[in-house]
N, C-alpha and C. Protein backbone atom coordinates (compact mmCIF):
# COMPACT_ATOMS: atom_id res chain seq x y z
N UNK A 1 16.67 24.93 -39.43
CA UNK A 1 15.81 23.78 -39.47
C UNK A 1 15.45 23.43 -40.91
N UNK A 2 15.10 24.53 -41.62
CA UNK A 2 15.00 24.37 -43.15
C UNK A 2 16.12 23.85 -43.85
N UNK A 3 17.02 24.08 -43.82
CA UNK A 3 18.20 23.54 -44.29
C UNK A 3 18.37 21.67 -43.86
N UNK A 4 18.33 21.65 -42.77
CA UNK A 4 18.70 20.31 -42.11
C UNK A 4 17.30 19.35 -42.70
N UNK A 5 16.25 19.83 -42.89
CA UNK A 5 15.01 19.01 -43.56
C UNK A 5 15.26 18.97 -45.35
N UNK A 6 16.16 20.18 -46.17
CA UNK A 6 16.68 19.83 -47.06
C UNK A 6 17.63 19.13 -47.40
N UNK A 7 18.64 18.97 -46.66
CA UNK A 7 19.36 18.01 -46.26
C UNK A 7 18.95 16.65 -46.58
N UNK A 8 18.31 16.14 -45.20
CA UNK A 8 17.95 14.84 -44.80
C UNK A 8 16.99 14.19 -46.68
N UNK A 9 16.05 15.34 -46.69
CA UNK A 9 15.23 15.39 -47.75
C UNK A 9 16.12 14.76 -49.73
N UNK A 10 17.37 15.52 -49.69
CA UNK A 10 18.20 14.95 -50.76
C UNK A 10 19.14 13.94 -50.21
N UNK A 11 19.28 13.40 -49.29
CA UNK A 11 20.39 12.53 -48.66
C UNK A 11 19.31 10.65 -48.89
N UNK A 12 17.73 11.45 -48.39
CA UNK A 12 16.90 10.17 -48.70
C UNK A 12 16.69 10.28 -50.37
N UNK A 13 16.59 11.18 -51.36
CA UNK A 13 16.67 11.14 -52.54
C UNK A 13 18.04 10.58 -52.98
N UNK A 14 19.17 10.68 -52.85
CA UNK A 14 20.27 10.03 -53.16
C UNK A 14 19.81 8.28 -52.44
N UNK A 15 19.64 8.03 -51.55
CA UNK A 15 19.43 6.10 -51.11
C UNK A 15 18.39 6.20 -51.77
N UNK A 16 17.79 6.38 -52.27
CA UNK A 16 16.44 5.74 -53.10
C UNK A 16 16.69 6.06 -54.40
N UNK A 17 17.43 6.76 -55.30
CA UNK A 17 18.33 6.23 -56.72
C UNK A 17 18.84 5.53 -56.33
N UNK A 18 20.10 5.46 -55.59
CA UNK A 18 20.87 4.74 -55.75
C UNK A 18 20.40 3.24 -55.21
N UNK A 19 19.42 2.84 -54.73
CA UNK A 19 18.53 1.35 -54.16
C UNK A 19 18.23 0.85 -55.65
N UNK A 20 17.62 2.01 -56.53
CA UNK A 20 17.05 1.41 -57.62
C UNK A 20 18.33 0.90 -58.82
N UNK A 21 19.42 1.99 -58.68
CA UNK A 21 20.31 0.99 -59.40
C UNK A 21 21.34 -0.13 -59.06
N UNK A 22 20.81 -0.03 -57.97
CA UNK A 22 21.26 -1.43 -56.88
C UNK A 22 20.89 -2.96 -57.95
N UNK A 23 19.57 -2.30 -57.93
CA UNK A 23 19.06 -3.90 -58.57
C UNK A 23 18.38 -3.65 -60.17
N UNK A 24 19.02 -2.65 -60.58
CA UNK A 24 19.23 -3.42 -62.43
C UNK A 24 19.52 -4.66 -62.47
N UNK A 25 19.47 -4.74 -64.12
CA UNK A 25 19.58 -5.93 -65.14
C UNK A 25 21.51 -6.12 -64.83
N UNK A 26 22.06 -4.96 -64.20
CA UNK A 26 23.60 -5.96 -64.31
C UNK A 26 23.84 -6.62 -62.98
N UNK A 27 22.98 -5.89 -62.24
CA UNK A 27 23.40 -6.79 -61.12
C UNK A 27 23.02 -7.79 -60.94
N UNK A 28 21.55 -8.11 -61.75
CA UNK A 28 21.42 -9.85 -61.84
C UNK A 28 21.84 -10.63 -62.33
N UNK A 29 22.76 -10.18 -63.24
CA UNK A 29 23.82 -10.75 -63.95
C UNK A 29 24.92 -11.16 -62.83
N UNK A 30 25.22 -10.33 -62.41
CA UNK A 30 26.62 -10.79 -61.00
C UNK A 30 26.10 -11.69 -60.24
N UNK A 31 24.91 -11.02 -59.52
CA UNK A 31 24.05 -11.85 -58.62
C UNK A 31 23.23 -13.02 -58.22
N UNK A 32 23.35 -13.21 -60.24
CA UNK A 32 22.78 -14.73 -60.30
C UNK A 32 21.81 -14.96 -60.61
N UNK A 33 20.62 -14.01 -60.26
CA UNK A 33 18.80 -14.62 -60.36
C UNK A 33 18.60 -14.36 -61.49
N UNK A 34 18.67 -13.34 -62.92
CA UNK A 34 17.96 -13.84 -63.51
C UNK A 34 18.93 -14.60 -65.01
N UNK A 35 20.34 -13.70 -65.05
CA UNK A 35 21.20 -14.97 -66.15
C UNK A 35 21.19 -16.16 -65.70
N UNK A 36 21.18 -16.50 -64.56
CA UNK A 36 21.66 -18.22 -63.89
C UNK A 36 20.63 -18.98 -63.69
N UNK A 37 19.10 -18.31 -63.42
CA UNK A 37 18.51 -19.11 -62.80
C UNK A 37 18.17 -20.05 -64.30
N UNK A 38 17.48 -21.58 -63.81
CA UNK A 38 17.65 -22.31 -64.57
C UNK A 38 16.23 -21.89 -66.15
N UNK A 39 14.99 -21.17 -65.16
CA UNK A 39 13.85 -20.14 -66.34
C UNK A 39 14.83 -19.04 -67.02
N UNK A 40 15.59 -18.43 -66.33
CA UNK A 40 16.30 -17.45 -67.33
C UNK A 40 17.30 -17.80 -68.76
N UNK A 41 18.09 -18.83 -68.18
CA UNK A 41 18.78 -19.79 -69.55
C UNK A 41 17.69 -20.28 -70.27
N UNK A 42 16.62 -19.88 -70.18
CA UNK A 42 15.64 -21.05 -71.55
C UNK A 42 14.47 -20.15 -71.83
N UNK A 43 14.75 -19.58 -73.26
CA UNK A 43 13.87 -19.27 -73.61
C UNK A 43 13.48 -19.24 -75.04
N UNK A 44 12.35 -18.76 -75.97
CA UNK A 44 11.75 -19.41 -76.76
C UNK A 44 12.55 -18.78 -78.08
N UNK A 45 13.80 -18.31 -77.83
CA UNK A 45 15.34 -18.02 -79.24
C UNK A 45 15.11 -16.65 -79.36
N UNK A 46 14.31 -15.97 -77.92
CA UNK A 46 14.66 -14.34 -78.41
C UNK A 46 13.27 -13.55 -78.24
N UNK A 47 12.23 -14.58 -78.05
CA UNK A 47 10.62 -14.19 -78.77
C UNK A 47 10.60 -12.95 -77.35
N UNK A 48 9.04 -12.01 -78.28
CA UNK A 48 9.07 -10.88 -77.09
C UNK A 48 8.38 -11.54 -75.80
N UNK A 49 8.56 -11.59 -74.80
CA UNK A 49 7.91 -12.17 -73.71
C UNK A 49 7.36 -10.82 -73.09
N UNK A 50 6.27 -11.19 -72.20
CA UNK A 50 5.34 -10.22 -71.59
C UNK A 50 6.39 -9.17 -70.50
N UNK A 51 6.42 -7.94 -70.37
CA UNK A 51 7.50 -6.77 -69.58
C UNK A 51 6.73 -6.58 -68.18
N UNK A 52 5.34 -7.21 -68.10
CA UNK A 52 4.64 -6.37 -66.92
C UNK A 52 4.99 -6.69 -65.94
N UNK A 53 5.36 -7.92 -65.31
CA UNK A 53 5.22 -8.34 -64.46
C UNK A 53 7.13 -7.78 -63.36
N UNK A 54 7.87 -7.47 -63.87
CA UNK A 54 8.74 -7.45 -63.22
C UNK A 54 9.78 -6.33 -63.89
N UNK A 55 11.42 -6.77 -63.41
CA UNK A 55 12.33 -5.69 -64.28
C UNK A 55 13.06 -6.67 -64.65
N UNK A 56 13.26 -7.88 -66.10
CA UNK A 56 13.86 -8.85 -66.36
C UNK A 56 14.69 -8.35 -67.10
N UNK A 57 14.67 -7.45 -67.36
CA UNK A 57 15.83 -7.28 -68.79
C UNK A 57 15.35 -7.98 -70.03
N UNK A 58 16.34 -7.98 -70.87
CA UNK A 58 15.89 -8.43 -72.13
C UNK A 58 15.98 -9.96 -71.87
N UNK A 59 14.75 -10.42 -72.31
CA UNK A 59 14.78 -12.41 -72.44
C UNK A 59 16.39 -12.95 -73.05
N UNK A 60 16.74 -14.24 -72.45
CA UNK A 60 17.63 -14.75 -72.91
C UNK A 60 17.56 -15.31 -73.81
N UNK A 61 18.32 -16.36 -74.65
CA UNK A 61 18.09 -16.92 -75.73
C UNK A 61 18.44 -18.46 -75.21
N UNK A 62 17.46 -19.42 -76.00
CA UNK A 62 17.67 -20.66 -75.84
C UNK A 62 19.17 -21.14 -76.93
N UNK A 63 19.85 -22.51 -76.67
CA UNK A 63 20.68 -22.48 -77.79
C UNK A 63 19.82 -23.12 -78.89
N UNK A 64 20.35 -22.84 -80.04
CA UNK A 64 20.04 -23.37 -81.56
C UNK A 64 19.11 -24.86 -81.60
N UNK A 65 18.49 -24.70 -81.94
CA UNK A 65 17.29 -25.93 -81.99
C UNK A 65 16.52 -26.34 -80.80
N UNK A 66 16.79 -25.87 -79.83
CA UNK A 66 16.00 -25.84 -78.28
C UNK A 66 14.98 -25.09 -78.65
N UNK A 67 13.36 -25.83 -77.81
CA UNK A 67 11.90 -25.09 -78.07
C UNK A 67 11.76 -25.34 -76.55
N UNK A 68 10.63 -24.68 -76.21
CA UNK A 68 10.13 -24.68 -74.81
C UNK A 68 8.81 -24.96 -74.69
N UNK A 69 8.13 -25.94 -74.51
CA UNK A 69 6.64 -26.29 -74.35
C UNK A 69 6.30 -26.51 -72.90
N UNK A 70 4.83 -26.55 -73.08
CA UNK A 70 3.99 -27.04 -72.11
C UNK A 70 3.69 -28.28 -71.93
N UNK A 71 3.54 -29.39 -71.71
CA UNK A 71 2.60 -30.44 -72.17
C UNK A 71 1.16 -30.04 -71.67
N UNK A 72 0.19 -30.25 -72.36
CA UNK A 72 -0.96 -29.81 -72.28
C UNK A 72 -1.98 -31.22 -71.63
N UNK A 73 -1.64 -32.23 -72.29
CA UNK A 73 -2.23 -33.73 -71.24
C UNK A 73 -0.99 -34.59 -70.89
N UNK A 74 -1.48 -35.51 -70.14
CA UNK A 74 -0.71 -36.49 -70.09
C UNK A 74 -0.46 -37.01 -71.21
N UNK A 75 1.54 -37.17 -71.26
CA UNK A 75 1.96 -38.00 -72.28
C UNK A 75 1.64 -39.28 -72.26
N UNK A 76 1.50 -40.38 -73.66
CA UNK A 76 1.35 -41.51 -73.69
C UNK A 76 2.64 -42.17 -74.35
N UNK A 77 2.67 -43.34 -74.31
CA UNK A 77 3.67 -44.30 -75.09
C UNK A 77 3.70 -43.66 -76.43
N UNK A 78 4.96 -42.77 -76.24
CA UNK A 78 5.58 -42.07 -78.11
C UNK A 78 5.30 -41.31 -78.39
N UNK A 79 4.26 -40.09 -77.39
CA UNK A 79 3.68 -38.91 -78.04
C UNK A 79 3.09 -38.08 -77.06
N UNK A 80 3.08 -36.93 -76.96
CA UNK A 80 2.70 -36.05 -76.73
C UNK A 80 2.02 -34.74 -77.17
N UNK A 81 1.09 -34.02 -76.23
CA UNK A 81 0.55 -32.81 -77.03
C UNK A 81 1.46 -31.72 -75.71
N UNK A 82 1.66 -30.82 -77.06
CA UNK A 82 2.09 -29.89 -75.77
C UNK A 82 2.28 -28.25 -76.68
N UNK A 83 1.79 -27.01 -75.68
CA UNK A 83 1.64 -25.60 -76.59
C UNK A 83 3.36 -25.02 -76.79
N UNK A 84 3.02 -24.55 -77.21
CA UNK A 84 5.00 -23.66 -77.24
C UNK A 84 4.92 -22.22 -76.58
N UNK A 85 5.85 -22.75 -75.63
CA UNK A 85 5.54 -22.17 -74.68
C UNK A 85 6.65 -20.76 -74.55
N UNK A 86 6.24 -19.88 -74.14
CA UNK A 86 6.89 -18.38 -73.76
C UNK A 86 6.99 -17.80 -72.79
N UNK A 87 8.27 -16.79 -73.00
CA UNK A 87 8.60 -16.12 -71.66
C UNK A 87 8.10 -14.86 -70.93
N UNK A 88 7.51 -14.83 -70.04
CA UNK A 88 6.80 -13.73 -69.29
C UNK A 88 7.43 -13.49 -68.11
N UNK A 89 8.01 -11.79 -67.92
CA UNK A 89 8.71 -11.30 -67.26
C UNK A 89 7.78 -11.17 -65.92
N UNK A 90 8.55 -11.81 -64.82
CA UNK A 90 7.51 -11.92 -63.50
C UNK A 90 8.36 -11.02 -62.45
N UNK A 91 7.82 -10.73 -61.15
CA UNK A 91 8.63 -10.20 -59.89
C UNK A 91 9.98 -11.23 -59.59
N UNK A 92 9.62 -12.53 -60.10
CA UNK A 92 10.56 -13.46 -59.55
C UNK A 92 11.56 -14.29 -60.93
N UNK A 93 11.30 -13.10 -61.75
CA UNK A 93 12.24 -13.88 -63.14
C UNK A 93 11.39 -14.07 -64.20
N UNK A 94 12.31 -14.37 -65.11
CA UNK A 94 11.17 -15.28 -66.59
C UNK A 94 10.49 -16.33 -66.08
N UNK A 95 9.50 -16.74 -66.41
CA UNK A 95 8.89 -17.89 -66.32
C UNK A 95 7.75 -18.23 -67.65
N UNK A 96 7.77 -19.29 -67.78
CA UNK A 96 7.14 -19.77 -69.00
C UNK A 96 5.80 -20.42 -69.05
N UNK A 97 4.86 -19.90 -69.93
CA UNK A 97 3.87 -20.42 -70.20
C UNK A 97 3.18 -21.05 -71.51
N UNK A 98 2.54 -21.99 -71.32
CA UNK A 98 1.81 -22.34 -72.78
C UNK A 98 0.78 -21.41 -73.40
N UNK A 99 1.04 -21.40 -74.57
CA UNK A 99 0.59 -20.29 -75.59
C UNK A 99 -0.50 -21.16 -76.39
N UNK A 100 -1.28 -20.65 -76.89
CA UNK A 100 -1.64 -21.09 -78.32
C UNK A 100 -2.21 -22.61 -78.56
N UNK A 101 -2.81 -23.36 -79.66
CA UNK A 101 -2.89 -24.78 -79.28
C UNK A 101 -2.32 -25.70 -79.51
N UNK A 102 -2.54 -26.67 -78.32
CA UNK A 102 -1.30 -27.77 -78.53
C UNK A 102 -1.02 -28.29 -79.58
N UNK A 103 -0.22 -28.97 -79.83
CA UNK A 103 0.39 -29.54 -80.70
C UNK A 103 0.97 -30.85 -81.00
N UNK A 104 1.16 -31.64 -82.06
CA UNK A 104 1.29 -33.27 -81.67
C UNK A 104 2.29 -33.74 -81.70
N UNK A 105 2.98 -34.04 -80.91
CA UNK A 105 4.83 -34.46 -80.94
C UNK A 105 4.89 -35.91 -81.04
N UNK A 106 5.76 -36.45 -81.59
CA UNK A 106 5.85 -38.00 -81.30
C UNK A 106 7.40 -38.22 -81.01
N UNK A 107 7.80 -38.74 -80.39
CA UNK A 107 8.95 -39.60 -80.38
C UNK A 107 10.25 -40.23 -80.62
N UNK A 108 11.55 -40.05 -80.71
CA UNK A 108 12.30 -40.69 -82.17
C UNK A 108 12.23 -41.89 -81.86
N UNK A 109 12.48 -43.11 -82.80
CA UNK A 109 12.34 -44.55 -82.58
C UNK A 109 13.42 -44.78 -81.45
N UNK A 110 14.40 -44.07 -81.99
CA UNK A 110 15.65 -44.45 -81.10
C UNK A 110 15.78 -43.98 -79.88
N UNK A 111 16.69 -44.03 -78.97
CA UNK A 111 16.92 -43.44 -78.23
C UNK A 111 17.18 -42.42 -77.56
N UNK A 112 15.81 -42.03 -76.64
CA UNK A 112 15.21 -40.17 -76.48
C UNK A 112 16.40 -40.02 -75.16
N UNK A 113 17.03 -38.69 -75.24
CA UNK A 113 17.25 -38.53 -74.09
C UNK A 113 16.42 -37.68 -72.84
N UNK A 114 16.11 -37.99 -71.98
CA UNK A 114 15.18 -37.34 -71.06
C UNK A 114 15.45 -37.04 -69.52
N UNK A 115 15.37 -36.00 -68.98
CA UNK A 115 15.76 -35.54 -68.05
C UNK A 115 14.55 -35.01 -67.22
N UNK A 116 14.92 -35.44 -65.70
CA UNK A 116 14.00 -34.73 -65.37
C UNK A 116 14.93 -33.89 -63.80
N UNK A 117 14.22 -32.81 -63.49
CA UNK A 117 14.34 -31.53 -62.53
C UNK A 117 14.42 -32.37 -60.95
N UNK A 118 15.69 -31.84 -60.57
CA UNK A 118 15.85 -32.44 -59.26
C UNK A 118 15.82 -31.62 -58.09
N UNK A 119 16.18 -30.18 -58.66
CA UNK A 119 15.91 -29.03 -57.93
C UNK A 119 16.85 -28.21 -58.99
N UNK A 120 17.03 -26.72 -58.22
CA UNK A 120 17.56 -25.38 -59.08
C UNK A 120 18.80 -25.98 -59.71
N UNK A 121 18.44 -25.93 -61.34
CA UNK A 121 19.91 -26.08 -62.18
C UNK A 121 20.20 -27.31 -62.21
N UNK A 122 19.91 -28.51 -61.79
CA UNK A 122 20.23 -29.83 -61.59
C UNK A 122 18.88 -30.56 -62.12
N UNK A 123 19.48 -32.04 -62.81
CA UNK A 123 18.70 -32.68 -63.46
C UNK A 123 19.21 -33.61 -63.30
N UNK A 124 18.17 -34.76 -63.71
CA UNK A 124 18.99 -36.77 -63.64
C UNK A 124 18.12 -37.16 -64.90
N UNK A 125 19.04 -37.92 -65.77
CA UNK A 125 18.74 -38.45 -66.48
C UNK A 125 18.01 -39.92 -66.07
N UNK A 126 16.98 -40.19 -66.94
CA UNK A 126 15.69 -41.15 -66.95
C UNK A 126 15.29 -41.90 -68.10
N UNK A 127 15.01 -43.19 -67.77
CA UNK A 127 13.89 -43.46 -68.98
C UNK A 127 12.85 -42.36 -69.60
N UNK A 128 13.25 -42.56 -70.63
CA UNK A 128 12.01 -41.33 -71.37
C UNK A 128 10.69 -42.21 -70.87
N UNK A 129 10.54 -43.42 -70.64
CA UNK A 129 8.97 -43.49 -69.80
C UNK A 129 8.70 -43.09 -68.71
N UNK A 130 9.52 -42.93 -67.77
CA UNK A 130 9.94 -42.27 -66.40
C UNK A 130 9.51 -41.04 -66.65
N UNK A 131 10.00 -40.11 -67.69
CA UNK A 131 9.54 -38.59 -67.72
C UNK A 131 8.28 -38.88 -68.15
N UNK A 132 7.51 -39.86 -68.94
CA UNK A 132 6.16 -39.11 -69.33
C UNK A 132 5.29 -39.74 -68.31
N UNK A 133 5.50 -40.75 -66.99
CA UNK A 133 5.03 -41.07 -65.88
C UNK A 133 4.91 -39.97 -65.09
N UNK A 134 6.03 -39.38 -65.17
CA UNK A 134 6.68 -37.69 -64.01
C UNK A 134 5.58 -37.05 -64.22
N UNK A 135 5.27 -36.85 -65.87
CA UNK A 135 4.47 -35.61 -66.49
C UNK A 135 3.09 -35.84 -66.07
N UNK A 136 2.62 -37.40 -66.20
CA UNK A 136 1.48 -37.25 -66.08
C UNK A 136 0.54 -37.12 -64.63
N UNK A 137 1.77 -37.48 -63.70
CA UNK A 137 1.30 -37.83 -62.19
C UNK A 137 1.49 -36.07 -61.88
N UNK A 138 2.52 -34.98 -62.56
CA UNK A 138 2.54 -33.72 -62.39
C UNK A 138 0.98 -33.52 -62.81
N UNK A 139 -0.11 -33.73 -63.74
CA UNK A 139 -0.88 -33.25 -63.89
C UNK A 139 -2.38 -33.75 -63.52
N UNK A 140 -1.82 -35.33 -62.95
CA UNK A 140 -3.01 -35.88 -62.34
C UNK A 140 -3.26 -35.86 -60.77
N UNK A 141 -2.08 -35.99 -60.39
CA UNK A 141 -1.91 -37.11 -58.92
C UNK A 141 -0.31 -36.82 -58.35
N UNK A 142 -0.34 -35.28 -58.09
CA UNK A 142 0.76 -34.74 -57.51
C UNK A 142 1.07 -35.55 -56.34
N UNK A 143 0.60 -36.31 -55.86
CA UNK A 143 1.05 -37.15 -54.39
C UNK A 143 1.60 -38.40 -54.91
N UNK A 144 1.56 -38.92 -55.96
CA UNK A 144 2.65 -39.60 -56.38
C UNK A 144 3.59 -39.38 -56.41
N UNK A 145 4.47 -38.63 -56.89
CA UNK A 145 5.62 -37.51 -57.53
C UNK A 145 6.45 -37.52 -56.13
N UNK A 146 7.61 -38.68 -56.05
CA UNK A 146 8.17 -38.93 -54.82
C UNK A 146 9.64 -38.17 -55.17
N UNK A 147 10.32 -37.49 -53.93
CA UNK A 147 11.62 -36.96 -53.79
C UNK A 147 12.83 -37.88 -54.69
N UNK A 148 13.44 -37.23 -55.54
CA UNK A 148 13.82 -36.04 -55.47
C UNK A 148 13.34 -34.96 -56.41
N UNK A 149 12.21 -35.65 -56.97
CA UNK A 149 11.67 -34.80 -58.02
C UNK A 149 10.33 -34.17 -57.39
N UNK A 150 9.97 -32.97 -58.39
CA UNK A 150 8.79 -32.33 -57.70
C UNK A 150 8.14 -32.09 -58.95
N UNK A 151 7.08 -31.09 -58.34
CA UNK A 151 6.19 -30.56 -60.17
C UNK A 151 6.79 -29.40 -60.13
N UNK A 152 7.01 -28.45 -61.08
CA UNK A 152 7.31 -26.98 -60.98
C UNK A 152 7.04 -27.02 -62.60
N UNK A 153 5.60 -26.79 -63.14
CA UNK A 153 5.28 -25.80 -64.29
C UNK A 153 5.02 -26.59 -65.71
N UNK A 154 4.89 -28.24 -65.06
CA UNK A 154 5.07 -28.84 -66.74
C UNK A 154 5.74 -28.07 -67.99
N UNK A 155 7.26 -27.60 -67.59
CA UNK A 155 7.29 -27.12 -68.59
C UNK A 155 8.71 -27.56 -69.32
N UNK A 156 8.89 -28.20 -71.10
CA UNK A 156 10.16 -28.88 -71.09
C UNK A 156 11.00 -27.95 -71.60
N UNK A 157 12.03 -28.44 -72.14
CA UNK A 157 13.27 -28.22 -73.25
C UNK A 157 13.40 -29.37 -74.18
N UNK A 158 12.78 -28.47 -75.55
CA UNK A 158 13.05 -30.34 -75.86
C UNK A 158 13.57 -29.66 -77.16
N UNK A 159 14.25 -31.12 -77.99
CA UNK A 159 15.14 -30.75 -79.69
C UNK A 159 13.97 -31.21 -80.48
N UNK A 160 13.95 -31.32 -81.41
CA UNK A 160 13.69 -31.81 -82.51
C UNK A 160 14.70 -32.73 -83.60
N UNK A 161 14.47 -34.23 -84.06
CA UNK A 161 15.32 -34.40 -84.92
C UNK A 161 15.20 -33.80 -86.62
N UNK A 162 15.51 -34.33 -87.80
CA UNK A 162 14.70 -33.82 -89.34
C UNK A 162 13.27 -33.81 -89.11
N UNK A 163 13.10 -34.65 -88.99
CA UNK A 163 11.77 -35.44 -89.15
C UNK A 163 10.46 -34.63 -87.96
N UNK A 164 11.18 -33.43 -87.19
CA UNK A 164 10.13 -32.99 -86.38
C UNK A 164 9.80 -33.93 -85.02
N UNK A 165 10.50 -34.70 -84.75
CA UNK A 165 9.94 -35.83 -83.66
C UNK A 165 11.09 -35.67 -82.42
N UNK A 166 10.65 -35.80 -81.66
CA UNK A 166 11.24 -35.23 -80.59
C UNK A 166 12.77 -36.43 -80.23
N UNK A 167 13.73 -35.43 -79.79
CA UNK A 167 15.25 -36.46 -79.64
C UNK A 167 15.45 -36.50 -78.26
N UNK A 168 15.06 -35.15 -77.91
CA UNK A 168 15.82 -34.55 -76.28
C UNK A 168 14.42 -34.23 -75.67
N UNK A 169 14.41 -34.16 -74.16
CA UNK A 169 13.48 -33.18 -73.38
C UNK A 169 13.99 -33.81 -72.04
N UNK A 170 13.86 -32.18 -71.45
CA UNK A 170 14.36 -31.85 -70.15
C UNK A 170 13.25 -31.35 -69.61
N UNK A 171 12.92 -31.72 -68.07
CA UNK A 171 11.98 -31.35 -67.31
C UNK A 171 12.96 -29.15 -66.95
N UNK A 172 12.24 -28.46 -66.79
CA UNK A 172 12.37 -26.96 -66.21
C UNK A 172 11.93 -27.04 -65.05
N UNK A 173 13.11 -26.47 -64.15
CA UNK A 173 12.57 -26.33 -62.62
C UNK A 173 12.42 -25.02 -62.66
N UNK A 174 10.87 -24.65 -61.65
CA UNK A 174 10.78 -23.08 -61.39
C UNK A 174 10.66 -23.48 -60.18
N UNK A 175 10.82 -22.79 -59.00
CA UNK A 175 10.49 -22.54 -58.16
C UNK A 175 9.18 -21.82 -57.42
């Protein structure tokens, strides 16, 4: 009987290692949730993001001149305030928050490109007034905010041109 309870006893110690390296950092790589999801591709070029909340692996990197903000109010015609925002390792992936205080963005004269979140990984391009309508009904008057778009996190992707003024911004879908 002793034997057969040592047994059973290392047979449940072998499935419970081997559960835990079930779901490492490579298998979310194969598996998709945290290299693919659309919070895991974007983050603030490497910065340390918070470890508590989950097992993310090391943060990804945004590409070259990509920042990640918050908007902090509603945007107006050409400008925005918004914090720079970072990655914090959660149960359910990176996810990003505003840091620190906002900050004053304006606009390029020319033509912004702007995107907004249609669901996981997918986006439609918009009037850049369209996104700062999106943004502000995300933070006033969520019952505006008609299909196929939703709120998930006010949080963008945006470039910068020389001049510091914004060229690009993409709405971030979290789930």
């Amino acid at each position: 009987m002793k034997t057969t309870r040592r047994f059973v006893s290392a047979l449940a110690l072998v499935a419970a290692v081997g559960g835990l390296a079930a779901c490492g950092p490579e298998d979310d790589k194969a598996g998709g949730s945290s290299a693919s999801s659309p919070a895991a591709k974007q983050t603030d070029g490497g910065g340390s993001g918070d470890q508590g909340g989950g097992d993310c692996g090391q943060p990804p990197k945004l590409p070259a001149g990509h920042k990640m903000v918050e908007i902090a109010v509603p945007p107006s015609k050409g400008s925005m305030s918004a914090k720079d925002a970072k990655p914090t390792c959660t149960p359910n992936d990176w996810i990003y928050h505003g840091q620190g205080e906002a900050k004053y963005y304006t606009f390029t004269a020319g033509e912004v490109k702007a995107e907004l979140a249609t669901g996981s990984g997918s986006t439609k391009t918009v009037p850049v007034g369209e996104l700062w309508m999106h943004a502000g009904d995300c933070m006033t008057d969520t019952s505006a905010v008609k299909s196929p778009y939703s709120c998930s996190g006010n949080i963008y992707d945006i470039t910068l041109d020389g001049e510091g003024k914004v060229k690009t911004i993409k709405e971030i879908w979290h789930p």
